[in-house]
Protein backbone atom coordinates (compact mmCIF):
# COMPACT_ATOMS: atom_id res chain seq x y z
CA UNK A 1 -16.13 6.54 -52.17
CA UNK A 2 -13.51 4.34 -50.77
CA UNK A 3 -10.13 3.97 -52.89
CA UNK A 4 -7.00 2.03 -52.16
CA UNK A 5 -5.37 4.96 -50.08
CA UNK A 6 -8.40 4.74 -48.05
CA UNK A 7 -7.63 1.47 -47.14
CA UNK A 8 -4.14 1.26 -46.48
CA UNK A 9 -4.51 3.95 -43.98
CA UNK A 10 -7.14 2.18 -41.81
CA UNK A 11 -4.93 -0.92 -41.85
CA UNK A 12 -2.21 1.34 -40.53
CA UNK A 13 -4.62 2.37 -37.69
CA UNK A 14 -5.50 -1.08 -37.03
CA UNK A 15 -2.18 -2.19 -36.09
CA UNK A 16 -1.50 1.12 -33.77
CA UNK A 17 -4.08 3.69 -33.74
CA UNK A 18 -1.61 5.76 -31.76
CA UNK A 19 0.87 6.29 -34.63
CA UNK A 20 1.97 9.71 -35.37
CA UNK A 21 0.67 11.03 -39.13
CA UNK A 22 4.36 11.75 -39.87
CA UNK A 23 5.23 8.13 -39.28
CA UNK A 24 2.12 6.72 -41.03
CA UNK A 25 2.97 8.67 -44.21
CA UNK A 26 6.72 7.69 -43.30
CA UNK A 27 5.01 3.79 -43.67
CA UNK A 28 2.80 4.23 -46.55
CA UNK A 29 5.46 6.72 -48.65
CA UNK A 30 2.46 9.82 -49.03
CA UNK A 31 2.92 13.37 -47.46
CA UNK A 32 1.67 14.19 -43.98
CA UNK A 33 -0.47 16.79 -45.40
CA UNK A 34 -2.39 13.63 -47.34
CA UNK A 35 -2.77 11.27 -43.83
CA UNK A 36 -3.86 14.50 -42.20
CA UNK A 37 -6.84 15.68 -44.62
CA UNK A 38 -7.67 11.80 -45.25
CA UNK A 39 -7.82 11.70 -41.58
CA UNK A 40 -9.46 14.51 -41.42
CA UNK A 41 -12.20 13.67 -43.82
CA UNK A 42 -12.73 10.41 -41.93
CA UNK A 43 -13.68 11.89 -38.63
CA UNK A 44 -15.40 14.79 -40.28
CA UNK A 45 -17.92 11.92 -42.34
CA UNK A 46 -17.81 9.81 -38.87
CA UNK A 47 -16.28 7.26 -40.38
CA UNK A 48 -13.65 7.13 -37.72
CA UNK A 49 -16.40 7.56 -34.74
CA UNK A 50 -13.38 7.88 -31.77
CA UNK A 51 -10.49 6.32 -30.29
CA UNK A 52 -10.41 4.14 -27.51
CA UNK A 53 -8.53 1.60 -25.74
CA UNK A 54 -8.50 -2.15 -25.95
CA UNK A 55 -8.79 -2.70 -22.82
CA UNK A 56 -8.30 -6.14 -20.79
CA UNK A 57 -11.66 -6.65 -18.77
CA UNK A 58 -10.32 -9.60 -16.67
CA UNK A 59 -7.74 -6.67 -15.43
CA UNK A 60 -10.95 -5.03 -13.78
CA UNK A 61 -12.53 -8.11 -12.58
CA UNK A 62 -15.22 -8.47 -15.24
CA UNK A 63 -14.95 -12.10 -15.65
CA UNK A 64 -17.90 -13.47 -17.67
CA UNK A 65 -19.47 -12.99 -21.53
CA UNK A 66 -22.65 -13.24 -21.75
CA UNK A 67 -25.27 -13.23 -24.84
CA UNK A 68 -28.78 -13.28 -24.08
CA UNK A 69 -31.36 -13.66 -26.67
CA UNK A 70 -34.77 -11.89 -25.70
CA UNK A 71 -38.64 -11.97 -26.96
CA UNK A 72 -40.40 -8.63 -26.46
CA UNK A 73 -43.85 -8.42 -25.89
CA UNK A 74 -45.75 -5.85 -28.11
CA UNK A 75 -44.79 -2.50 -28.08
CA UNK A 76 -42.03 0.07 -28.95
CA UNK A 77 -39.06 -2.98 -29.42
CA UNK A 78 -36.70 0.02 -30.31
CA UNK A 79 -37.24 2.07 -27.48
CA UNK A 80 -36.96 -1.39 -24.96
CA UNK A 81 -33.75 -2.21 -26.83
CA UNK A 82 -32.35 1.72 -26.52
CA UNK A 83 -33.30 1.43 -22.26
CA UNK A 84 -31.30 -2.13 -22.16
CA UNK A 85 -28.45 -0.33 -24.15
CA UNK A 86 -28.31 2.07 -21.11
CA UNK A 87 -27.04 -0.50 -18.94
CA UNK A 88 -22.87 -0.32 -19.07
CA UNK A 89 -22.71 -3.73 -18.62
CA UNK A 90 -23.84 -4.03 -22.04
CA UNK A 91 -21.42 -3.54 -24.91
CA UNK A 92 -24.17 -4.52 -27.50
CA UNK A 93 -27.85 -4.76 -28.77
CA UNK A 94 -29.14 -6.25 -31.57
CA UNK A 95 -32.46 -6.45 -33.71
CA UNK A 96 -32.45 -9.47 -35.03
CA UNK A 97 -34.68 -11.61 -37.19
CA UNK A 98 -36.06 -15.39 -36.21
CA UNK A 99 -37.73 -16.45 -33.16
CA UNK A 100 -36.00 -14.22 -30.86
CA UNK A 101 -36.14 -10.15 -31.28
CA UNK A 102 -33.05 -9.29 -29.26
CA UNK A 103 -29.80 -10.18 -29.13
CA UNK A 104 -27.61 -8.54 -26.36
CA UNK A 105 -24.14 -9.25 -25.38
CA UNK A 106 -22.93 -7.70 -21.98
CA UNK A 107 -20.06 -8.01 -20.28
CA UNK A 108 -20.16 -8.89 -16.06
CA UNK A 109 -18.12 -9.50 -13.12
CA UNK A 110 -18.93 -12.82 -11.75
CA UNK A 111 -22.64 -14.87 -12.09
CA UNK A 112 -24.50 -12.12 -9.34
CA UNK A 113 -23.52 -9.30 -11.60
CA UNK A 114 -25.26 -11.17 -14.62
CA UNK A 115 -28.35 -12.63 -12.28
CA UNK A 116 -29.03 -9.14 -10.88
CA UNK A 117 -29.14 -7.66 -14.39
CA UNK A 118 -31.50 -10.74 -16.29
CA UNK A 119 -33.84 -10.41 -12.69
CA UNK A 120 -34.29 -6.27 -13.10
CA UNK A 121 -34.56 -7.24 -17.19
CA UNK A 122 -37.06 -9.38 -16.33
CA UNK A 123 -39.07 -7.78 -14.18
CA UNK A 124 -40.03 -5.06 -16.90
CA UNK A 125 -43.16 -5.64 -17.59
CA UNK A 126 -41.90 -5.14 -21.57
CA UNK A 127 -39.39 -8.90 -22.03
CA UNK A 128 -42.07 -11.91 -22.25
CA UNK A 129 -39.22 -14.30 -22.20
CA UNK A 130 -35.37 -14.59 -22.29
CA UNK A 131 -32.33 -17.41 -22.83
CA UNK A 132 -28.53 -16.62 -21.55
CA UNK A 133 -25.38 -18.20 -23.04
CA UNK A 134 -22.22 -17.89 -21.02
CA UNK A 135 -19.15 -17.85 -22.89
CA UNK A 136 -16.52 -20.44 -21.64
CA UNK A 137 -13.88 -19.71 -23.97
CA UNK A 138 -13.34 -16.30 -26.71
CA UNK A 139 -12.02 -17.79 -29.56
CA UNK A 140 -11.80 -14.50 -31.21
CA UNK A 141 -13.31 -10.84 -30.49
CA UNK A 142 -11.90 -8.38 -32.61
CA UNK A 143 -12.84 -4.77 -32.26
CA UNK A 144 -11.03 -3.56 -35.74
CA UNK A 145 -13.17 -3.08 -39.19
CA UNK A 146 -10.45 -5.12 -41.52
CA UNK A 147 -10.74 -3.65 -44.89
């Protein structure tokens, strides 16, 4: 169960998940020994799953967003959806409900990278039909679970 300590020490990992445990109990006036078995107990349950960087994609010259919605022709949808995860390129896939049955969002260098990855999509004999959306402008992406 979640309480208020809980809480306050996520938000303290959201602003700077590379804070020492003495200076987050410093911030949130507990002991050390409490941030360290709280965190403890979070990566033990998995609710902290790992720690990585933000990390600037433009700065590696993957310039372009893209979310393609996809409709699946009969068969294992989970296991097609688990072989498109595979890809690196793609940071996420979703089951989704309406008229599509995927939702993926990937991340490429330049249109070639994206055309290359939609034509080898496409020529599995498992996606009937697909629709890309290229992001012009991210308004907001945040990576952080506020709680």
């Amino acid at each position: 169960m979640i309480d208020d300590l809980d809480r306050k020490i996520i938000r303290v990992l959201n602003e700077d998940a590379r804070k020492s445990y003495r200076e987050m109990a410093k911030q949130l006036g507990i002991s050390v020994t409490a941030v360290i078995n709280r965190m403890k107990k979070f990566e033990d349950s998995g609710v902290i799953k790992g720690y990585i960087p933000v990390i600037d994609r433009e700065y590696f010259g993957i310039n372009l967003t893209a979310l393609i919605a996809l409709r699946l022709r009969q068969g294992n949808l989970l296991d097609i959806q688990k072989q498109i995860a595979q890809d690196d390129r793609i940071a996420g896939v979703y089951d989704i409900t309406g008229e599509w049955d995927s939702l993926i969002i990937g991340y490429f260098k330049d249109r070639k990278d994206l055309n290359d990855f939609i034509k080898s999509m496409l020529l599995k004999n498992s996606v009937d039909r697909s629709i890309t959306h290229i992001a012009l402008n991210i308004v907001k992406e945040e990576k952080r679970v506020i709680v």
